[in-house]
PDB file of N, CA and C in Angstrom:
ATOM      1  N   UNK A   1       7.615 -62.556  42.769  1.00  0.00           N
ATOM      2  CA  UNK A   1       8.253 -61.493  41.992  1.00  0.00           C
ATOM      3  C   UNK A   1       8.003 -60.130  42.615  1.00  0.00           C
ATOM      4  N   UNK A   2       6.521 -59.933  43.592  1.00  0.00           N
ATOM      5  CA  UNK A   2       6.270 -58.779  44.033  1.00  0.00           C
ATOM      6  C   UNK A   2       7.430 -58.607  44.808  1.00  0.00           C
ATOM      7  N   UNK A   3       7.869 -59.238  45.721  1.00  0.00           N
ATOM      8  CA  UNK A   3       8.985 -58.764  47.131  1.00  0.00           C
ATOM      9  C   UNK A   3      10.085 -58.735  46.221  1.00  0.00           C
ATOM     10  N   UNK A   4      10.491 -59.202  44.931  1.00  0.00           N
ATOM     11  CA  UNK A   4      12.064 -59.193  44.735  1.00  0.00           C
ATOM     12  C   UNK A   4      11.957 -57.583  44.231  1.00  0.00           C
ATOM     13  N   UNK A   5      10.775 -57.214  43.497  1.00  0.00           N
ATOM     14  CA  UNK A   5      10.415 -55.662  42.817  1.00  0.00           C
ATOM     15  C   UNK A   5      10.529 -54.563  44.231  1.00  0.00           C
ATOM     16  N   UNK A   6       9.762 -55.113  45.140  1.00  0.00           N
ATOM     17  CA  UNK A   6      10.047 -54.358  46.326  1.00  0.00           C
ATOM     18  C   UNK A   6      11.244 -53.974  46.970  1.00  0.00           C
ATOM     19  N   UNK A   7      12.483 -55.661  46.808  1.00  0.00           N
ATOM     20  CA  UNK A   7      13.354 -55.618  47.541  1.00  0.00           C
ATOM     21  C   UNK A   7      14.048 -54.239  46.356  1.00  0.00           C
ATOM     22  N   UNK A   8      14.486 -54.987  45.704  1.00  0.00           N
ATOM     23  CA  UNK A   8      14.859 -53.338  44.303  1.00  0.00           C
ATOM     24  C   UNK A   8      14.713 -52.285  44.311  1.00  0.00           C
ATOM     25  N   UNK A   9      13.510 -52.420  44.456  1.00  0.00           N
ATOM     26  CA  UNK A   9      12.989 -50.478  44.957  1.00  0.00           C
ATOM     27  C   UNK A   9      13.591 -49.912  46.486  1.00  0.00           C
ATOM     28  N   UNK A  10      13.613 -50.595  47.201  1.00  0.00           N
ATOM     29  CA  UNK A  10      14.353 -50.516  48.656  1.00  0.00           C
ATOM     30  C   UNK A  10      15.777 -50.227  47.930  1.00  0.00           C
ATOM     31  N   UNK A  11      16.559 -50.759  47.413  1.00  0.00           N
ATOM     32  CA  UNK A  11      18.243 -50.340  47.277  1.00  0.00           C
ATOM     33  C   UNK A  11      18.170 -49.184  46.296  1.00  0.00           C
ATOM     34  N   UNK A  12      17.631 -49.090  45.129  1.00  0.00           N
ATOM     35  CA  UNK A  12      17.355 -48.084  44.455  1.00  0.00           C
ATOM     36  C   UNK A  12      17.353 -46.845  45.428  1.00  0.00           C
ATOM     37  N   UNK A  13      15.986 -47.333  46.207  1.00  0.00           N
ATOM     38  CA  UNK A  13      16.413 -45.385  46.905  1.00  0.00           C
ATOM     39  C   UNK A  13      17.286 -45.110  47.874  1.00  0.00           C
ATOM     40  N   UNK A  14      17.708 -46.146  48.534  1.00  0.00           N
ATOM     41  CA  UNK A  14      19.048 -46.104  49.512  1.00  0.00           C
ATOM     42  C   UNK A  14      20.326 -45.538  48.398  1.00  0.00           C
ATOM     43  N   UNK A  15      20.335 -46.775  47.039  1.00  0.00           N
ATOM     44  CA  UNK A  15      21.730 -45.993  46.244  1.00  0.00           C
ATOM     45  C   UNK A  15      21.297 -44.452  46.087  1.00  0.00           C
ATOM     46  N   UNK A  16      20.154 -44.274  45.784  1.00  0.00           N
ATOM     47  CA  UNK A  16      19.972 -42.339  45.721  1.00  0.00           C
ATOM     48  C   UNK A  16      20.612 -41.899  46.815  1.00  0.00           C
ATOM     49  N   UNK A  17      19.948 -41.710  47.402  1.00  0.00           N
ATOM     50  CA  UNK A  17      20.139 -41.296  49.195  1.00  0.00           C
ATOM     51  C   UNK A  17      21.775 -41.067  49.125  1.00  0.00           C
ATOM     52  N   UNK A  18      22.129 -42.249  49.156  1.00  0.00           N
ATOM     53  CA  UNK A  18      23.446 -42.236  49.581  1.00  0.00           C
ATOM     54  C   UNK A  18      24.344 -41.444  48.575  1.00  0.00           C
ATOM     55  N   UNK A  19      24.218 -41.484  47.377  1.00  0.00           N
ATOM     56  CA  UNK A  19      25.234 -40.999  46.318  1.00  0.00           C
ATOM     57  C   UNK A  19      24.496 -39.218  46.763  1.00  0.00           C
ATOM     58  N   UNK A  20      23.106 -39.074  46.815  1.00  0.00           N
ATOM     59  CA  UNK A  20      22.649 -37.519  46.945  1.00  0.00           C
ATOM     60  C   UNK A  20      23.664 -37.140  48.391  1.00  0.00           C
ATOM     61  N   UNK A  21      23.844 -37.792  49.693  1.00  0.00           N
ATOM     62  CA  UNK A  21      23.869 -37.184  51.010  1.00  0.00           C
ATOM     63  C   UNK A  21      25.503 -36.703  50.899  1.00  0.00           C
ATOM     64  N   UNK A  22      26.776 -37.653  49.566  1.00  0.00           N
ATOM     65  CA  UNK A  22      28.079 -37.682  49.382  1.00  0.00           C
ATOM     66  C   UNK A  22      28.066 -36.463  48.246  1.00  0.00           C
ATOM     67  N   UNK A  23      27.064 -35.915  47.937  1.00  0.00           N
ATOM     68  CA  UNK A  23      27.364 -34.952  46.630  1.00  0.00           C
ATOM     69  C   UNK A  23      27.222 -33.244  46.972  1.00  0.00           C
ATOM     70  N   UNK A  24      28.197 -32.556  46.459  1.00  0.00           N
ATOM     71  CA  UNK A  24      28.305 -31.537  46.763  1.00  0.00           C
ATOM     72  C   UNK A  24      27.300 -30.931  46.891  1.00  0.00           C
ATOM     73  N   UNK A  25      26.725 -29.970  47.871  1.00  0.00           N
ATOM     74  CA  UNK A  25      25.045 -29.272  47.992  1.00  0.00           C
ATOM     75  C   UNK A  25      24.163 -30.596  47.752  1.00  0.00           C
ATOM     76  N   UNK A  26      24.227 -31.913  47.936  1.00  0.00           N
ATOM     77  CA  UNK A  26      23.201 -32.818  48.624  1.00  0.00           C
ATOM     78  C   UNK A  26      22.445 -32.944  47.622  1.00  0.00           C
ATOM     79  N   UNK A  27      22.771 -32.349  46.104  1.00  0.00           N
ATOM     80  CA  UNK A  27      22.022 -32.033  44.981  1.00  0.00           C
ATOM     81  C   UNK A  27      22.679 -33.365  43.993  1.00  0.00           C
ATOM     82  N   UNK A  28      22.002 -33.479  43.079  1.00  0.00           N
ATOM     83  CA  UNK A  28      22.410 -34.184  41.958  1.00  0.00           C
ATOM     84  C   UNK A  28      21.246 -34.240  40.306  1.00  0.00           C
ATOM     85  N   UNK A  29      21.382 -34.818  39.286  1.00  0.00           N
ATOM     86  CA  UNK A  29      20.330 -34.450  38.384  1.00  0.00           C
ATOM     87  C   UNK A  29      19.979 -36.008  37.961  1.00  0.00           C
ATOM     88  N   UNK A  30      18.375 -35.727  37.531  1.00  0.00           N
ATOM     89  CA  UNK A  30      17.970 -37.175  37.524  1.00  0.00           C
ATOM     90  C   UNK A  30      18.704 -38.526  36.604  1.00  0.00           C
ATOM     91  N   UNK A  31      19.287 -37.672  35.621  1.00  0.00           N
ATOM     92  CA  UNK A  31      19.890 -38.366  34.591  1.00  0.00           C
ATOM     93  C   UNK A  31      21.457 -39.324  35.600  1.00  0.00           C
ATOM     94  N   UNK A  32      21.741 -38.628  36.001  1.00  0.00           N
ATOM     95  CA  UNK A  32      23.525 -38.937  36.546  1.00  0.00           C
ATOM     96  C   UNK A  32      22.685 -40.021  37.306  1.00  0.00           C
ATOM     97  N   UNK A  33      21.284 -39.936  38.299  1.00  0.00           N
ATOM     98  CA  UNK A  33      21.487 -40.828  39.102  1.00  0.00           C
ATOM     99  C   UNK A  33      20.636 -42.339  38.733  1.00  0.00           C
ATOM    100  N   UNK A  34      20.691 -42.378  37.413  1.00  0.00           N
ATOM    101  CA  UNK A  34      20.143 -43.466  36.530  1.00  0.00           C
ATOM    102  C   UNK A  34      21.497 -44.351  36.239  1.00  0.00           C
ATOM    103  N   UNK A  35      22.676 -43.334  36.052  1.00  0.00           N
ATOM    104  CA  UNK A  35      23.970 -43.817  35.865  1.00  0.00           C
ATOM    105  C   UNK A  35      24.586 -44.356  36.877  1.00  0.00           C
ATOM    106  N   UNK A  36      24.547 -43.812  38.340  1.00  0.00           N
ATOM    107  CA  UNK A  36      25.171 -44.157  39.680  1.00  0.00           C
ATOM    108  C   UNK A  36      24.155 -45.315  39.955  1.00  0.00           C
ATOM    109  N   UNK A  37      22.823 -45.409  40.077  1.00  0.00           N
ATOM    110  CA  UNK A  37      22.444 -47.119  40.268  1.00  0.00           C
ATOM    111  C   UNK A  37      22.759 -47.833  39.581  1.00  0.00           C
ATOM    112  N   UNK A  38      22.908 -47.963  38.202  1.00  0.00           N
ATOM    113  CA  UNK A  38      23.415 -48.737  37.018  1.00  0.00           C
ATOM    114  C   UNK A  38      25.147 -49.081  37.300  1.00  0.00           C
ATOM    115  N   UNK A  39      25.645 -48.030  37.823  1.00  0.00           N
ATOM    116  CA  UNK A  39      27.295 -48.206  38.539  1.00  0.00           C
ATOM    117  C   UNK A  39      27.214 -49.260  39.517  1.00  0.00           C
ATOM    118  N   UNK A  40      26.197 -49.156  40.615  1.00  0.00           N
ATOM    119  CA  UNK A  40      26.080 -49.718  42.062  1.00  0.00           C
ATOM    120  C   UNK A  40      25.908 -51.155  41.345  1.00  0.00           C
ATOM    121  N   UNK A  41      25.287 -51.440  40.637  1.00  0.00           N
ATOM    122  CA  UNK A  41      24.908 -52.886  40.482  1.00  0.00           C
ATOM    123  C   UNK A  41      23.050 -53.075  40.804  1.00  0.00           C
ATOM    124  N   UNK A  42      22.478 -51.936  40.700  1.00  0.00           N
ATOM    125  CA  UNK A  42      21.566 -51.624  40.466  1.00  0.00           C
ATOM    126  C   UNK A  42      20.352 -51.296  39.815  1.00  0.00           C
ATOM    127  N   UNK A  43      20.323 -52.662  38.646  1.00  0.00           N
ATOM    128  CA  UNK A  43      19.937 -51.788  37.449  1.00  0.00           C
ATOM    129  C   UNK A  43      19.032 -51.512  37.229  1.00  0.00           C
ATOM    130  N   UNK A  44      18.768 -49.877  36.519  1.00  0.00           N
ATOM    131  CA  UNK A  44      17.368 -48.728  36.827  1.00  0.00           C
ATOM    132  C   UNK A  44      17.365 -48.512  35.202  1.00  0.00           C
ATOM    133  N   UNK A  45      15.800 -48.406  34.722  1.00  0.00           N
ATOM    134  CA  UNK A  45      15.552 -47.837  34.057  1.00  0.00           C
ATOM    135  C   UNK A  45      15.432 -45.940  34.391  1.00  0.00           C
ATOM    136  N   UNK A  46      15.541 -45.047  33.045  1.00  0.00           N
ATOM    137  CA  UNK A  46      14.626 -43.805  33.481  1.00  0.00           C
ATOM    138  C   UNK A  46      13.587 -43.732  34.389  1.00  0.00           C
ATOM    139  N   UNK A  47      12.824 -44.757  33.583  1.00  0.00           N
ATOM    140  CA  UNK A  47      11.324 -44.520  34.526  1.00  0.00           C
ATOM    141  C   UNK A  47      11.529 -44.842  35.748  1.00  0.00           C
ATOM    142  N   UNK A  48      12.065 -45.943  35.863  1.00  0.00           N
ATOM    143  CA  UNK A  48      12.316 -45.986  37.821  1.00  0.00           C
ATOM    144  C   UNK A  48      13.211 -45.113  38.235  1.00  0.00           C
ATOM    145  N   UNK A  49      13.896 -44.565  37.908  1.00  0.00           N
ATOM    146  CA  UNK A  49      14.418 -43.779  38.926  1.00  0.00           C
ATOM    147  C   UNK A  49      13.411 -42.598  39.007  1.00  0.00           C
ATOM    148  N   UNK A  50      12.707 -42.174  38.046  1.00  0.00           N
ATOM    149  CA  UNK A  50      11.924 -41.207  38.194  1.00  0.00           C
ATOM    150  C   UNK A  50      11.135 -41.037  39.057  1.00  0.00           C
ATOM    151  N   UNK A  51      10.318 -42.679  39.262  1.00  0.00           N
ATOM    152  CA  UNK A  51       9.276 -43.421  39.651  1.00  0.00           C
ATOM    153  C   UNK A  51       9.737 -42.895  41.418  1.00  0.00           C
ATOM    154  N   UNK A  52      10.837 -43.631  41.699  1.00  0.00           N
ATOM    155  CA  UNK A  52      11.566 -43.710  42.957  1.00  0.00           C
ATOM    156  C   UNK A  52      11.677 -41.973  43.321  1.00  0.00           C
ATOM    157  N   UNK A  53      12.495 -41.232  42.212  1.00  0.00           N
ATOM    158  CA  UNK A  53      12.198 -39.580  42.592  1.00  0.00           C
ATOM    159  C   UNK A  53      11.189 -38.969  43.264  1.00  0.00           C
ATOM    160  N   UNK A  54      10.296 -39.255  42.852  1.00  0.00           N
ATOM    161  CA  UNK A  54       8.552 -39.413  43.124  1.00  0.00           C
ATOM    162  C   UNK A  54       8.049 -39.851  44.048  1.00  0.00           C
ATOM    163  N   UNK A  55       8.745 -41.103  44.606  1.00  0.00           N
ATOM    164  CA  UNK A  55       8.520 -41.668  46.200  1.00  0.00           C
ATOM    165  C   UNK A  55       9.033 -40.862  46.859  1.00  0.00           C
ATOM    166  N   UNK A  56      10.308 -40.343  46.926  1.00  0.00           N
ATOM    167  CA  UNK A  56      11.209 -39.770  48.035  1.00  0.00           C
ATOM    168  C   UNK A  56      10.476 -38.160  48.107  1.00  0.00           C
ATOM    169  N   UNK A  57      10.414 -37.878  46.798  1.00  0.00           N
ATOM    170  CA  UNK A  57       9.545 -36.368  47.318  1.00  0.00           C
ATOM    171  C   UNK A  57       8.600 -36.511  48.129  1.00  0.00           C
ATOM    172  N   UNK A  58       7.226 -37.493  47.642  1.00  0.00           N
ATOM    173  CA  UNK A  58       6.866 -37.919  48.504  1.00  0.00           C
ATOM    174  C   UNK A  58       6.585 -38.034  50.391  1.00  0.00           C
ATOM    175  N   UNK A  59       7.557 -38.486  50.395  1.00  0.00           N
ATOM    176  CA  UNK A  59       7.949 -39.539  51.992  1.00  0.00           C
ATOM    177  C   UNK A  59       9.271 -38.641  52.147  1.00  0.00           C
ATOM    178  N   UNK A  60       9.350 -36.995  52.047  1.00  0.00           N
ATOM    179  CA  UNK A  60       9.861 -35.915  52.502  1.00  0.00           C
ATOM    180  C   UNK A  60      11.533 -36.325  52.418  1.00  0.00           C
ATOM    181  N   UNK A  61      11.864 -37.617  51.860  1.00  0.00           N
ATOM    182  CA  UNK A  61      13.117 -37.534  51.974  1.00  0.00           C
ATOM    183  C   UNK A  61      14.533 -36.857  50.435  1.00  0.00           C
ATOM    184  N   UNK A  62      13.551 -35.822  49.632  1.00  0.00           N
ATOM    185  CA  UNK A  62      14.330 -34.867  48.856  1.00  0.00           C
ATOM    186  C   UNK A  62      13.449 -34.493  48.228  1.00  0.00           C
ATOM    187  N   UNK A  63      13.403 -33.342  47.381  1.00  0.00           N
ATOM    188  CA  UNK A  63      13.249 -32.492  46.672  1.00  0.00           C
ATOM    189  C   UNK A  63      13.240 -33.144  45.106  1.00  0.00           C
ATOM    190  N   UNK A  64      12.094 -32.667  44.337  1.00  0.00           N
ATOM    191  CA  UNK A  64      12.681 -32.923  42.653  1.00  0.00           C
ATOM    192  C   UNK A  64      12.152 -31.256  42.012  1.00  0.00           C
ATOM    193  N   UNK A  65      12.863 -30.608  41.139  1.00  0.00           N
ATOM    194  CA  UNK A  65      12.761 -29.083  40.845  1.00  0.00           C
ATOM    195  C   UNK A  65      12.740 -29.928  39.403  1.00  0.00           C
ATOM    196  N   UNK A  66      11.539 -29.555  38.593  1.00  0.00           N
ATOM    197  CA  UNK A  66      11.779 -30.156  37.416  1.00  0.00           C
ATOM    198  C   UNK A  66      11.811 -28.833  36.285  1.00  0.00           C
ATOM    199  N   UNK A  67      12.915 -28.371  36.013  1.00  0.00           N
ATOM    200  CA  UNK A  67      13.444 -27.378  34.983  1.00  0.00           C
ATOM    201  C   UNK A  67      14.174 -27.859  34.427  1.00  0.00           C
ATOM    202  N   UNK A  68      14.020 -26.930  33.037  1.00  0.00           N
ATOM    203  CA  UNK A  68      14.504 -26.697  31.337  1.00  0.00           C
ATOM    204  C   UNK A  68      14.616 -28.264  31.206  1.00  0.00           C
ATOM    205  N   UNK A  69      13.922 -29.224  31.516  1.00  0.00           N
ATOM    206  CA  UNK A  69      13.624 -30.524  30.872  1.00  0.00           C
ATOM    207  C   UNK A  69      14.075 -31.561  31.446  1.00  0.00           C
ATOM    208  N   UNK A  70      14.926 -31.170  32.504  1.00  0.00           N
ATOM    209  CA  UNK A  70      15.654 -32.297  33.029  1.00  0.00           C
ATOM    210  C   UNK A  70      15.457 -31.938  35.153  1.00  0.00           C
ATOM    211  N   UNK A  71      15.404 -33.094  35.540  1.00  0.00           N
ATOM    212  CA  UNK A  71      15.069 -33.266  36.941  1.00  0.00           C
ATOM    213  C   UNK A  71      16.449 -32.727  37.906  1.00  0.00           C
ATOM    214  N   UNK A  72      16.474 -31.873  39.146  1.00  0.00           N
ATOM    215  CA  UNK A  72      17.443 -31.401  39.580  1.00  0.00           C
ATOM    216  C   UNK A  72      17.037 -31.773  41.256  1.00  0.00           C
ATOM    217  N   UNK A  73      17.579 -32.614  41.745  1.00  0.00           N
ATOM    218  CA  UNK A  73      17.116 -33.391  43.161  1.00  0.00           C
ATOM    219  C   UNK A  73      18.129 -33.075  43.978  1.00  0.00           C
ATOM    220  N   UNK A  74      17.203 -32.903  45.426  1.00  0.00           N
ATOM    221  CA  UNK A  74      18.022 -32.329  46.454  1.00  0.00           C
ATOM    222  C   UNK A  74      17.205 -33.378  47.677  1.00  0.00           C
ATOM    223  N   UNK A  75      18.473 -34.597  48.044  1.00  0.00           N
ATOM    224  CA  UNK A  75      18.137 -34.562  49.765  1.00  0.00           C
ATOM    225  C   UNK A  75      17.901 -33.590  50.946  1.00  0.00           C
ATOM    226  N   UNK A  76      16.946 -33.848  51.541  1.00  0.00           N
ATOM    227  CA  UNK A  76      16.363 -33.465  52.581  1.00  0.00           C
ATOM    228  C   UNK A  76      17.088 -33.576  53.718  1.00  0.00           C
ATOM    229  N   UNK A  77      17.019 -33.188  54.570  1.00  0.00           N
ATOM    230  CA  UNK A  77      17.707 -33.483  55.683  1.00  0.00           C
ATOM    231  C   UNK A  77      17.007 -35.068  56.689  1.00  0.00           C
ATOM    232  N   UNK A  78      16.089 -34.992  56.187  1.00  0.00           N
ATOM    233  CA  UNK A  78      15.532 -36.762  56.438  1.00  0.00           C
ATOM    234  C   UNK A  78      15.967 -37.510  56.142  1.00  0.00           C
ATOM    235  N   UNK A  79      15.977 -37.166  54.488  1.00  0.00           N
ATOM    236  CA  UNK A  79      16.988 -37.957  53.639  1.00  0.00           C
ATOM    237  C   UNK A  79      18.550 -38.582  53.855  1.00  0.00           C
ATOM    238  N   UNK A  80      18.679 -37.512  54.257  1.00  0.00           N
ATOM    239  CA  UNK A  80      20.405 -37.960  54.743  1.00  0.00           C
ATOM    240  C   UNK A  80      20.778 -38.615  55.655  1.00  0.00           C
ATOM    241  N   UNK A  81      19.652 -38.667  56.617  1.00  0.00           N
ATOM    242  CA  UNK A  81      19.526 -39.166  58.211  1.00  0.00           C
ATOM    243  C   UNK A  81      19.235 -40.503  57.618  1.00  0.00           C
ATOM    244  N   UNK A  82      18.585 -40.896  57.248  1.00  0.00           N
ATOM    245  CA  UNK A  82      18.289 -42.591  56.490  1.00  0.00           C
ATOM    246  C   UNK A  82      19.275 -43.035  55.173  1.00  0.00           C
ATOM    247  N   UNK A  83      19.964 -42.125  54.578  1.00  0.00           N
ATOM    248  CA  UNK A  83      21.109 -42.496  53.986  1.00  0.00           C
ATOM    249  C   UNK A  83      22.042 -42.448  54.704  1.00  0.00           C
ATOM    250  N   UNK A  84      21.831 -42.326  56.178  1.00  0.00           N
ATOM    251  CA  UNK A  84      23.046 -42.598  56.947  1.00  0.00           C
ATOM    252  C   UNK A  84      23.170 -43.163  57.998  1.00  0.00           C
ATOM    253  N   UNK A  85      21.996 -44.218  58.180  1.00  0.00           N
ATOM    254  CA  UNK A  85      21.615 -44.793  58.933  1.00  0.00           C
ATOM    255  C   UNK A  85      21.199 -44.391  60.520  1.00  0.00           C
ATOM    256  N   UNK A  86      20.842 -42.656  60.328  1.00  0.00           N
ATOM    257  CA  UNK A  86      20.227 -42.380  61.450  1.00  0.00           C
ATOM    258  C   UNK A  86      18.917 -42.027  61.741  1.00  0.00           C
ATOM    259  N   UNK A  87      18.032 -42.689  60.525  1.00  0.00           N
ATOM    260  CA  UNK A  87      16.524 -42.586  60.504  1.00  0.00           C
ATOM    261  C   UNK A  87      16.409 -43.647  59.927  1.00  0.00           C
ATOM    262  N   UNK A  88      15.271 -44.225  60.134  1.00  0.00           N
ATOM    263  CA  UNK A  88      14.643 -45.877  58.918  1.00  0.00           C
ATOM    264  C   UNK A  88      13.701 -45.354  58.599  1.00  0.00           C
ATOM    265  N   UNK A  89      13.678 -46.235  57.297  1.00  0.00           N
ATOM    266  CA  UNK A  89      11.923 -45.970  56.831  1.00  0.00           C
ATOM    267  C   UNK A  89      11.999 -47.040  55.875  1.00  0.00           C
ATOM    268  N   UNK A  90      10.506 -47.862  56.072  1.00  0.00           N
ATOM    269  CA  UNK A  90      10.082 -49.185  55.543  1.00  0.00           C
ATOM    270  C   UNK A  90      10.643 -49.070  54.266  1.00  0.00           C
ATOM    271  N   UNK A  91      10.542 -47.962  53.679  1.00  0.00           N
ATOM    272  CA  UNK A  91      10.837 -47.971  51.970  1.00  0.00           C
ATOM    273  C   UNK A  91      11.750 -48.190  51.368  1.00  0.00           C
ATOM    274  N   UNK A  92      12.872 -48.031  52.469  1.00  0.00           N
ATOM    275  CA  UNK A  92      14.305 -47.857  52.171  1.00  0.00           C
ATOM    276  C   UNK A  92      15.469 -48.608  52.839  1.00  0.00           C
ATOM    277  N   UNK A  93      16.037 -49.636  51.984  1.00  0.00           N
ATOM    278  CA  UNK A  93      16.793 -50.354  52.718  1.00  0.00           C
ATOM    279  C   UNK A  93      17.775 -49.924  53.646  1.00  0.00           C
ATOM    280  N   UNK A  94      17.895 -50.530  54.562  1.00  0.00           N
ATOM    281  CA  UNK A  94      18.986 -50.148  55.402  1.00  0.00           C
ATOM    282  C   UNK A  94      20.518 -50.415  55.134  1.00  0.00           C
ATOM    283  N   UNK A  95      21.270 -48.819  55.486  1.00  0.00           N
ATOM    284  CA  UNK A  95      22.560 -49.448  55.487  1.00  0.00           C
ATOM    285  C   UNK A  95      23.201 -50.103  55.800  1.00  0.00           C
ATOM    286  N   UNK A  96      24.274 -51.161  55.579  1.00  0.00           N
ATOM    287  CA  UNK A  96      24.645 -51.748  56.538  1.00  0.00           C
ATOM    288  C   UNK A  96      26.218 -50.359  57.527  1.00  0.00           C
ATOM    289  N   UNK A  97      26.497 -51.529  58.103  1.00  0.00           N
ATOM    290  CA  UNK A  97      27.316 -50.544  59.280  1.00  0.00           C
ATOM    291  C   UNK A  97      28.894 -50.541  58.828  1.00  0.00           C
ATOM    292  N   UNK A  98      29.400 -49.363  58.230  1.00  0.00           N
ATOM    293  CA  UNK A  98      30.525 -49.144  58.251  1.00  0.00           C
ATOM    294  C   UNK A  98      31.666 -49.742  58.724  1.00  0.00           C
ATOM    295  N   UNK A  99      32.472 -50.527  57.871  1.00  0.00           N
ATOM    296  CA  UNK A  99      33.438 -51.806  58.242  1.00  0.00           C
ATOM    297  C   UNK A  99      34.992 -50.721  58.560  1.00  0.00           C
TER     298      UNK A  99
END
């Protein structure tokens, strides 16, 4: 059960990544992106995506600004490079290659 929790957490922050690197100013808010993994086929509680917010600040790949109550996240420019398959990192699944 540990690796399938792992494998999860790997697409979780790739679906971030990727929906943050396609969004206007690279920005998005924590709430919407509870909704866009839950879209992907992804399904996230609050707490994990929070959880996952928390990794990526972390491991430099975005920003979390936590004002007037709600989370306001910005990819990094790392970030985008591994949501776009031009950086890896163990944490984060890889994209596959543009068909």
């Amino acid at each position: 059960m540990a690796d399938y929790t792992k494998t999860i957490s790997k697409h979780r922050r790739l679906t971030i990544l990727r929906f943050l690197s396609d969004s206007p100013e690279y920005t998005s808010n924590g709430s919407i992106l509870v909704e866009v993994c839950n879209t992907f086929g992804v399904a996230s509680s609050h707490d994990q995506v929070t959880g996952e917010l928390a990794w990526l600040r972390e491991n430099g790949m975005a920003t979390v600004d936590e004002t007037s109550g709600f989370s306001v996240v910005t990819a990094t420019k790392h970030g985008v490079d591994i949501a776009q398959g031009r950086a890896r990192h163990d944490g984060v699944k890889r994209p596959g290659p543009e068909v």
